[in-house]
C-alpha atoms as a PDB file:
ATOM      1  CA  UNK A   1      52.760 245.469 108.491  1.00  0.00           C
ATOM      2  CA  UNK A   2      52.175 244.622 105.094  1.00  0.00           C
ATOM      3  CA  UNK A   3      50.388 247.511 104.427  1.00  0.00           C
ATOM      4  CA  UNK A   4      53.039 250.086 106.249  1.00  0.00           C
ATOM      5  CA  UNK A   5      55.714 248.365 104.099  1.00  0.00           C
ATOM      6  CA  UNK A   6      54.225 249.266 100.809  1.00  0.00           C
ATOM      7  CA  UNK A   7      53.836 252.827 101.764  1.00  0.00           C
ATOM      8  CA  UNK A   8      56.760 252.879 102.366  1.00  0.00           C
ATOM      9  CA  UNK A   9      58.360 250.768  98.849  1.00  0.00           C
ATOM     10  CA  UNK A  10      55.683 253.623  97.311  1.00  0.00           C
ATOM     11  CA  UNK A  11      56.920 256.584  99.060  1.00  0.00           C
ATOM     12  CA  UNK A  12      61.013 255.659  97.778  1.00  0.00           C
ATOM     13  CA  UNK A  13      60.290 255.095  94.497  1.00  0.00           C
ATOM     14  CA  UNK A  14      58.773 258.382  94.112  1.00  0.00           C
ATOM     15  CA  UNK A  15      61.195 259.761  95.845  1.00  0.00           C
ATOM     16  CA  UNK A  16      63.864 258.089  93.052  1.00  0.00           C
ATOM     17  CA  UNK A  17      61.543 258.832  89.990  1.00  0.00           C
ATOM     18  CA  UNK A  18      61.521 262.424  91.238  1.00  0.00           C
ATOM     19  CA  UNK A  19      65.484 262.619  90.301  1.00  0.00           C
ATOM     20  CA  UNK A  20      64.727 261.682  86.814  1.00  0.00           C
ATOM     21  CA  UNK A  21      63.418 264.632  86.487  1.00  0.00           C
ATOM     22  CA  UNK A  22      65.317 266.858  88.713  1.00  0.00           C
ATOM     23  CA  UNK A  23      67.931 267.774  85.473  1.00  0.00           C
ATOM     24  CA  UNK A  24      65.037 269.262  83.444  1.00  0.00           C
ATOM     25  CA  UNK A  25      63.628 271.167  86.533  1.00  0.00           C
ATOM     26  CA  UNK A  26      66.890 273.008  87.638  1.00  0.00           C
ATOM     27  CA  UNK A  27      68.515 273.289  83.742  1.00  0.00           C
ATOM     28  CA  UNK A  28      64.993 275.581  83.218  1.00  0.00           C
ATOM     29  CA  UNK A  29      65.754 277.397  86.335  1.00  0.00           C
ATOM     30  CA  UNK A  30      69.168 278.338  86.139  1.00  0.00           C
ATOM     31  CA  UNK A  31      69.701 278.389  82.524  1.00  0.00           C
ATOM     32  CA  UNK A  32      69.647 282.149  82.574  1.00  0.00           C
ATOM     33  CA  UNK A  33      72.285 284.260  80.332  1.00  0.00           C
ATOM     34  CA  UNK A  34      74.005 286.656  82.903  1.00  0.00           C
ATOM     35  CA  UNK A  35      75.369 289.831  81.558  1.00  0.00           C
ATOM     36  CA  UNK A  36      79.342 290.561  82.798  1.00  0.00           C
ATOM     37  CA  UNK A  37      77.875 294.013  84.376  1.00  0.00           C
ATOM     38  CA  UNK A  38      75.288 291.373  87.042  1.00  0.00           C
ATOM     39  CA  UNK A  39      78.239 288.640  87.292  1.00  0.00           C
ATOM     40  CA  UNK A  40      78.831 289.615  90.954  1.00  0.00           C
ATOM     41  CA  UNK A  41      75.083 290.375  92.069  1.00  0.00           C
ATOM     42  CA  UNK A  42      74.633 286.811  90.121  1.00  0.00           C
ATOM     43  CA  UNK A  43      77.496 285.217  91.849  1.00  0.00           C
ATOM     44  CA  UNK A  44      76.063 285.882  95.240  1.00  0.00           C
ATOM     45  CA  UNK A  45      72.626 284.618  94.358  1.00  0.00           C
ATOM     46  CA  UNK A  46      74.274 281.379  93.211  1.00  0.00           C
ATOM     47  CA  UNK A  47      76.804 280.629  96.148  1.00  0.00           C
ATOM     48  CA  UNK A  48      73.844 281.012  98.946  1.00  0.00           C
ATOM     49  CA  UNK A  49      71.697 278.805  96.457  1.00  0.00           C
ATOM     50  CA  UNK A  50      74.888 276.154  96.315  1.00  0.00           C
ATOM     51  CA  UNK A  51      75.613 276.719 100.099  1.00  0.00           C
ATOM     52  CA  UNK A  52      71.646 275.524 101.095  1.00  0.00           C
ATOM     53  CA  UNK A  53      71.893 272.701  99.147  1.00  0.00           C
ATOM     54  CA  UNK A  54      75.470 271.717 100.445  1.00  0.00           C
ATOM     55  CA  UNK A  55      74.061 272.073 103.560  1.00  0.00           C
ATOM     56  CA  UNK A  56      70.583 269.823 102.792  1.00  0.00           C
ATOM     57  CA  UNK A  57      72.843 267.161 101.317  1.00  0.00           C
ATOM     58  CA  UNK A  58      75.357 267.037 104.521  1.00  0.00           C
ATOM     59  CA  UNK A  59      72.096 267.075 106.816  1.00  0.00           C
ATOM     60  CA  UNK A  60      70.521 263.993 105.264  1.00  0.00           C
ATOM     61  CA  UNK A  61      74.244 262.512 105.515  1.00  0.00           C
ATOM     62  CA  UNK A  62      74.312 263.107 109.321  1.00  0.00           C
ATOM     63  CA  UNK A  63      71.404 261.699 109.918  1.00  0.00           C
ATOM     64  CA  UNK A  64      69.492 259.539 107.020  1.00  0.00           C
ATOM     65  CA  UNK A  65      66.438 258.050 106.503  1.00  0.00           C
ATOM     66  CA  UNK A  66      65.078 255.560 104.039  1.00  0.00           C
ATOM     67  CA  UNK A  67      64.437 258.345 101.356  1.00  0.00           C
ATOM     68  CA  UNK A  68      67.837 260.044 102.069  1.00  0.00           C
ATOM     69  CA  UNK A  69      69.498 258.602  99.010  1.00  0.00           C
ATOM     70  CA  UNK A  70      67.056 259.807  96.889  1.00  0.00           C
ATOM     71  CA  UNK A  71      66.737 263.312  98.067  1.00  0.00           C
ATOM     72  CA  UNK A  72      70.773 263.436  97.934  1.00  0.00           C
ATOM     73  CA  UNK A  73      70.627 262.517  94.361  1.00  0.00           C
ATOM     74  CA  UNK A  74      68.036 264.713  93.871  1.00  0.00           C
ATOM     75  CA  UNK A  75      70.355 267.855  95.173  1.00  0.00           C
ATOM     76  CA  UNK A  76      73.193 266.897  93.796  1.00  0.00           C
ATOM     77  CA  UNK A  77      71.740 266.997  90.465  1.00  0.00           C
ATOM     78  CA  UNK A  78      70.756 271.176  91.349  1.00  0.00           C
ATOM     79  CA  UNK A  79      74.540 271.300  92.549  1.00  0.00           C
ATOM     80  CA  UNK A  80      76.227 270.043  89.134  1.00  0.00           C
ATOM     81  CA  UNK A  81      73.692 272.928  87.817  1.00  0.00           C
ATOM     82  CA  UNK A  82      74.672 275.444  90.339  1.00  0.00           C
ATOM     83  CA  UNK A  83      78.442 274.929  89.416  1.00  0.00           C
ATOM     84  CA  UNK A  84      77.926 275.053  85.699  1.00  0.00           C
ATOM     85  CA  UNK A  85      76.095 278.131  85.759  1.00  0.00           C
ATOM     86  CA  UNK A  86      79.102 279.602  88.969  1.00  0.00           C
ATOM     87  CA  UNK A  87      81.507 278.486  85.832  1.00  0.00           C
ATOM     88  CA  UNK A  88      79.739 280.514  83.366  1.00  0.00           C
ATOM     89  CA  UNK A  89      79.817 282.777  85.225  1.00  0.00           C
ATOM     90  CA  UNK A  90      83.325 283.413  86.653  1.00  0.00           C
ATOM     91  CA  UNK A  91      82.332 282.694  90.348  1.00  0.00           C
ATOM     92  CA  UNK A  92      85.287 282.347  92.160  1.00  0.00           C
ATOM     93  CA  UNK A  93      84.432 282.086  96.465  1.00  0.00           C
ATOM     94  CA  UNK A  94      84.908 278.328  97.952  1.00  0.00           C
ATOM     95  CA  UNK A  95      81.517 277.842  98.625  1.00  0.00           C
ATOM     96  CA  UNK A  96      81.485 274.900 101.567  1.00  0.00           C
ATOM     97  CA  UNK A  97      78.412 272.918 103.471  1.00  0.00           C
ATOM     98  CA  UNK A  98      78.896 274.710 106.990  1.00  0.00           C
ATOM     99  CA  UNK A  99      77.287 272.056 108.584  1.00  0.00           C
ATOM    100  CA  UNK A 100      73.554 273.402 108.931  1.00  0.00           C
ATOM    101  CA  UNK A 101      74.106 275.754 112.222  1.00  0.00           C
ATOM    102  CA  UNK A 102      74.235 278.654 110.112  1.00  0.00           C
ATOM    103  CA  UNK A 103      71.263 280.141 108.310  1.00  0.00           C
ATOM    104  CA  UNK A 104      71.544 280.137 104.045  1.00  0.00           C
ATOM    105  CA  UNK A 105      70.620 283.587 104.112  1.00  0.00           C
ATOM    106  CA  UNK A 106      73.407 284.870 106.572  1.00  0.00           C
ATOM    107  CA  UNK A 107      75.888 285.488 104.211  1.00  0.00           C
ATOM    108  CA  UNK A 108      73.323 287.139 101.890  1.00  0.00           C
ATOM    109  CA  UNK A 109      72.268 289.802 104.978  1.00  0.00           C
ATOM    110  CA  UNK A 110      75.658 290.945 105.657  1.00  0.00           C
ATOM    111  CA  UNK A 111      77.404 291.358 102.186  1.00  0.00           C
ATOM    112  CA  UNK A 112      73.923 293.457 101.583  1.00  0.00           C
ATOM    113  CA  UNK A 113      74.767 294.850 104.285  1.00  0.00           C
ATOM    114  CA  UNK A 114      77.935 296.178 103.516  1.00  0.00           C
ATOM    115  CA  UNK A 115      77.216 297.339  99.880  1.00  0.00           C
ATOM    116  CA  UNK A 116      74.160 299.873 101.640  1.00  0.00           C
ATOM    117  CA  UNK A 117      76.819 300.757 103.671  1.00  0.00           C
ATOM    118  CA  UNK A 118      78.733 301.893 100.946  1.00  0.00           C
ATOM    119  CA  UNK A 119      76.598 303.674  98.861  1.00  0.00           C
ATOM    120  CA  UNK A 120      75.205 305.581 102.299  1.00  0.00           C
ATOM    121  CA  UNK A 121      71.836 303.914 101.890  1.00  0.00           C
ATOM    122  CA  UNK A 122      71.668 302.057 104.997  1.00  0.00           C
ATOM    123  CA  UNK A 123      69.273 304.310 107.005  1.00  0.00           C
ATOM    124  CA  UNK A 124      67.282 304.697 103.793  1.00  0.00           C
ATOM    125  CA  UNK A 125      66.615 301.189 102.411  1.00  0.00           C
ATOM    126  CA  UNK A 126      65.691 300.227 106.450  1.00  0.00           C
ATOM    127  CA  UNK A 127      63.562 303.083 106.825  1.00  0.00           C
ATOM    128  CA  UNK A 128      61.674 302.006 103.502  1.00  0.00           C
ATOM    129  CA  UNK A 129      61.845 298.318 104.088  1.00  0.00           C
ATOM    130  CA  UNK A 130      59.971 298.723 107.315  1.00  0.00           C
ATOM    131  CA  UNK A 131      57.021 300.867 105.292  1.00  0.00           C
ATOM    132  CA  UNK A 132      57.141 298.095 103.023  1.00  0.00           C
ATOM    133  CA  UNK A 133      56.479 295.815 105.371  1.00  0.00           C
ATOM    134  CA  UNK A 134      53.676 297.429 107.033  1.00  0.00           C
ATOM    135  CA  UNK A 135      51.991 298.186 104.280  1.00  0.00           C
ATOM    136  CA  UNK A 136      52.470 294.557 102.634  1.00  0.00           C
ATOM    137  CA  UNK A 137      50.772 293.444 105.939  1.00  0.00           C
ATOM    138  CA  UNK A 138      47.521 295.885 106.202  1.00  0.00           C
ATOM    139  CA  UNK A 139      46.839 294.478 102.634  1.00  0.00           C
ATOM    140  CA  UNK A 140      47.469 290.890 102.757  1.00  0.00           C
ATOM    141  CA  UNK A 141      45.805 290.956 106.004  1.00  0.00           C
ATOM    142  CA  UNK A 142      48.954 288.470 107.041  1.00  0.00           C
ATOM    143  CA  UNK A 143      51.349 288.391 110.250  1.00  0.00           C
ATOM    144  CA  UNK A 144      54.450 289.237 109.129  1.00  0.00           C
ATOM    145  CA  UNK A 145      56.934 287.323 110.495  1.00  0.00           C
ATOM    146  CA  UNK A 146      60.884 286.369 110.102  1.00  0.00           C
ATOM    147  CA  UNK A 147      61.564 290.384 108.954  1.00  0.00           C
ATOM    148  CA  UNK A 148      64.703 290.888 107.164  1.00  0.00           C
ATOM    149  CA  UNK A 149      65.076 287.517 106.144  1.00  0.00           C
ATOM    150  CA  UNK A 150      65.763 287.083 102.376  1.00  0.00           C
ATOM    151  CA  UNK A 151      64.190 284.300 100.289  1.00  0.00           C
ATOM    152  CA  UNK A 152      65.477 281.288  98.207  1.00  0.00           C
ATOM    153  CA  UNK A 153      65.004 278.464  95.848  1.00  0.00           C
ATOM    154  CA  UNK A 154      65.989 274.761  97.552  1.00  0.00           C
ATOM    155  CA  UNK A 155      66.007 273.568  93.944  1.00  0.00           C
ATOM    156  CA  UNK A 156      63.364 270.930  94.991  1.00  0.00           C
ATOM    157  CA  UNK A 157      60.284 269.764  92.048  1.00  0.00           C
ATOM    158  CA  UNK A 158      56.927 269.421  92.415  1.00  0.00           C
ATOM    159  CA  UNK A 159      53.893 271.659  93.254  1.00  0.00           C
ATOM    160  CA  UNK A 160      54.650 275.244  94.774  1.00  0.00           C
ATOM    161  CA  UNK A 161      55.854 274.758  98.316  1.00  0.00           C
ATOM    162  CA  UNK A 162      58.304 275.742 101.092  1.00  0.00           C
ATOM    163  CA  UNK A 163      60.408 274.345 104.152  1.00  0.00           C
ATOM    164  CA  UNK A 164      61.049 276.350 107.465  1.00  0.00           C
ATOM    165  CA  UNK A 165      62.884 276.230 110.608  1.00  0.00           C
ATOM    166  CA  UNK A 166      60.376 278.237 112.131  1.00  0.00           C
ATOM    167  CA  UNK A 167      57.226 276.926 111.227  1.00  0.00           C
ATOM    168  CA  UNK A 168      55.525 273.760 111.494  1.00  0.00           C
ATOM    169  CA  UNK A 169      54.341 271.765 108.248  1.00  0.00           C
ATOM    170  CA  UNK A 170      50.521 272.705 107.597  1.00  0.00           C
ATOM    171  CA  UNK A 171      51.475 276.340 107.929  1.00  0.00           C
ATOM    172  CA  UNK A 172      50.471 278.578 105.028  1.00  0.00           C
ATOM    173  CA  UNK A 173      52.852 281.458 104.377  1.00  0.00           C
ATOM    174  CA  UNK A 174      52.573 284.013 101.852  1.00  0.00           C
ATOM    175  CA  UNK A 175      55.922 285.330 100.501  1.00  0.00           C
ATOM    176  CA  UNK A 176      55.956 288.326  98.677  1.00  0.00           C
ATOM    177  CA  UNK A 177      58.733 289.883  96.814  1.00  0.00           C
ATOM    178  CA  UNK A 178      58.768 293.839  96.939  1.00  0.00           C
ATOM    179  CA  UNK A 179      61.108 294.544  93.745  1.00  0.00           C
ATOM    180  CA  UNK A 180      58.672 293.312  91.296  1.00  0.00           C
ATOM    181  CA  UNK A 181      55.231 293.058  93.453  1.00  0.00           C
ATOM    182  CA  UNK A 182      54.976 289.121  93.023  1.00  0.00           C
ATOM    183  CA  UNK A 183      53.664 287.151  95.808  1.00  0.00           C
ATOM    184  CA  UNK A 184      53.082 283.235  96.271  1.00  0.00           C
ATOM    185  CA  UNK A 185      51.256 281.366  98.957  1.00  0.00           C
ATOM    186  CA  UNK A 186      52.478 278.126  99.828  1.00  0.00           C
ATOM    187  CA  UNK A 187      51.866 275.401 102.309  1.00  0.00           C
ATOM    188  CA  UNK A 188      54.891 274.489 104.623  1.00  0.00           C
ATOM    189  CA  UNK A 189      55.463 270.833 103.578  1.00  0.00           C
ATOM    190  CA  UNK A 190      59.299 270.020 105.427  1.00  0.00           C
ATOM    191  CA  UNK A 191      62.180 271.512 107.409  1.00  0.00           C
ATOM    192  CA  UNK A 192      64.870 273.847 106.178  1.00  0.00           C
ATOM    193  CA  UNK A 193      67.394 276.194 107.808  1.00  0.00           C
ATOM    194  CA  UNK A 194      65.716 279.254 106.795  1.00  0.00           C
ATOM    195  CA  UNK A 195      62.161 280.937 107.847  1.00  0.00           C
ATOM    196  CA  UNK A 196      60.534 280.307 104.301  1.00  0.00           C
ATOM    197  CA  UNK A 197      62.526 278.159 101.792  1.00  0.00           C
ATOM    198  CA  UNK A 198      60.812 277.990  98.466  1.00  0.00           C
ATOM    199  CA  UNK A 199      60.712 274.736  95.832  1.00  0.00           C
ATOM    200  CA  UNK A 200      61.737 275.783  92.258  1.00  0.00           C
ATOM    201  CA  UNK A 201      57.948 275.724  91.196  1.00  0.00           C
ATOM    202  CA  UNK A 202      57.056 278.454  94.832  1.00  0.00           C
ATOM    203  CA  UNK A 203      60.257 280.436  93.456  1.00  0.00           C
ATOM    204  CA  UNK A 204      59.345 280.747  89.802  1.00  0.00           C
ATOM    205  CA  UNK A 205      56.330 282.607  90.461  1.00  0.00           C
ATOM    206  CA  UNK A 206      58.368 285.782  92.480  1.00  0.00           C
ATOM    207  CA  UNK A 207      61.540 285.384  90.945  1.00  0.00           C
ATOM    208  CA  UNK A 208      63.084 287.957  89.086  1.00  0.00           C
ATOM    209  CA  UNK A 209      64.776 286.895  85.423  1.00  0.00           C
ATOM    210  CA  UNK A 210      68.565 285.726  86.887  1.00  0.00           C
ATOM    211  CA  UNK A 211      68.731 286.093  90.266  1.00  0.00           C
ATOM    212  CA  UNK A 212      68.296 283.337  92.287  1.00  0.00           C
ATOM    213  CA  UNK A 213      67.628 285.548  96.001  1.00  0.00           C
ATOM    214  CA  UNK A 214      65.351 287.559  97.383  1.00  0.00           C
ATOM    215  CA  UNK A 215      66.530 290.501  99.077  1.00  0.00           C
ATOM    216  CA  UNK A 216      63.763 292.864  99.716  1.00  0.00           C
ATOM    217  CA  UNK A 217      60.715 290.065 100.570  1.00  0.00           C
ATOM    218  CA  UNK A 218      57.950 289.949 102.999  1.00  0.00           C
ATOM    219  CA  UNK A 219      56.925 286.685 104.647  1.00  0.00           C
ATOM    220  CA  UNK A 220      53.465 286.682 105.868  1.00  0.00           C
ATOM    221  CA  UNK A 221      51.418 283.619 107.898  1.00  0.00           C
ATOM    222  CA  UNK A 222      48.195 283.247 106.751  1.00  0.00           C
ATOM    223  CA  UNK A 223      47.059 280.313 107.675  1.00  0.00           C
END
């Protein structure tokens, strides 16, 4: 008992110390000028990155646990960020927790959706998406799983990682991001509400300069 109680004194004051650091982590991620022309595509990046971690922070509400406190701190550190940078630049949707029943990337899919749909492009970016897949998969050698989905930051430190709804920690999934030809592989570590849910260090090494989403990614398990 002694033993198991010091784990667990160890485990919450990392978990604390790892907020002290949180400001520095998310101020280098989303301190990124945005020019007036990107404010929407911006904008849309930012409210499903605010919307996850709404929706992280009301989850360890619901139901906490003895690092919960920490790990709400921690979030609401990348929210204060989130807003400042939503501020900057003239974001103006109510973005809301929806209570966790509703994927981040939902929102993401059908205002993507929409703008295809406008420019006549739908049966053309689908029909190239797909050969993107395929051939993403005959060279990583990968399953490629969770197609369609689009890819995030949870605005979580430490070493590259991710969180999944789908996948079971241990997991290794290789996330690749087709507009710039980046990939990462990362080890599952926790649960999200998404298929692959990348930490800001996982993110950093596909992102593209100011935007904070994926659209056009491959997820791949590989281990």
């Amino acid at each position: 008992m002694m033993n198991s109680a010091g784990k667990h004194r160890k485990r919450a004051t990392i978990g604390i110390a790892s907020v002290l650091g949180v400001a520095a982590i998310a101020a280098a991620m989303f301190a990124v000028s945005t020019p007036d022309g990107q404010a929407s595509e911006s904008c849309q990046g930012l409210d499903t990155a605010l919307r996850n971690n709404l929706n992280f922070i009301a989850g360890q509400q619901a139901d906490p646990d003895a690092l919960s406190e920490a790990r709400i701190a921690n979030r609401q550190a990348v929210v204060d960020l989130i807003q400042q940078r939503r501020q900057a630049a003239t974001c103006t949707e109510v973005v809301q927790a929806d209570g966790g029943k509703q994927e981040q990337n939902q929102a993401a899919d059908e205002a993507e959706k929409a703008a295809e749909q406008d420019a006549g492009m739908d049966d053309a970016m689908a029909g190239e998406d797909e050969a993107a897949d395929q051939e993403a998969a005959a060279a990583g050698g990968g399953e490629v799983v969770c197609q369609g989905s689009t890819v995030t930051l949870s605005g979580e430190g430490g070493a590259p990682a991710a969180s999944s709804d789908e996948f079971p920690a241990g997991t290794k999934l290789k996330v690749t991001n087709l507009d710039n030809d980046k990939s990462t592989t990362v080890e599952v570590t926790g649960v999200s509400g998404s298929c692959a849910l990348l930490n800001n260090a996982a993110f950093e090494q596909v992102r593209e300069p100011g935007k904070f989403l994926i659209r056009r990614a491959v997820i791949e398990r590989v281990g």
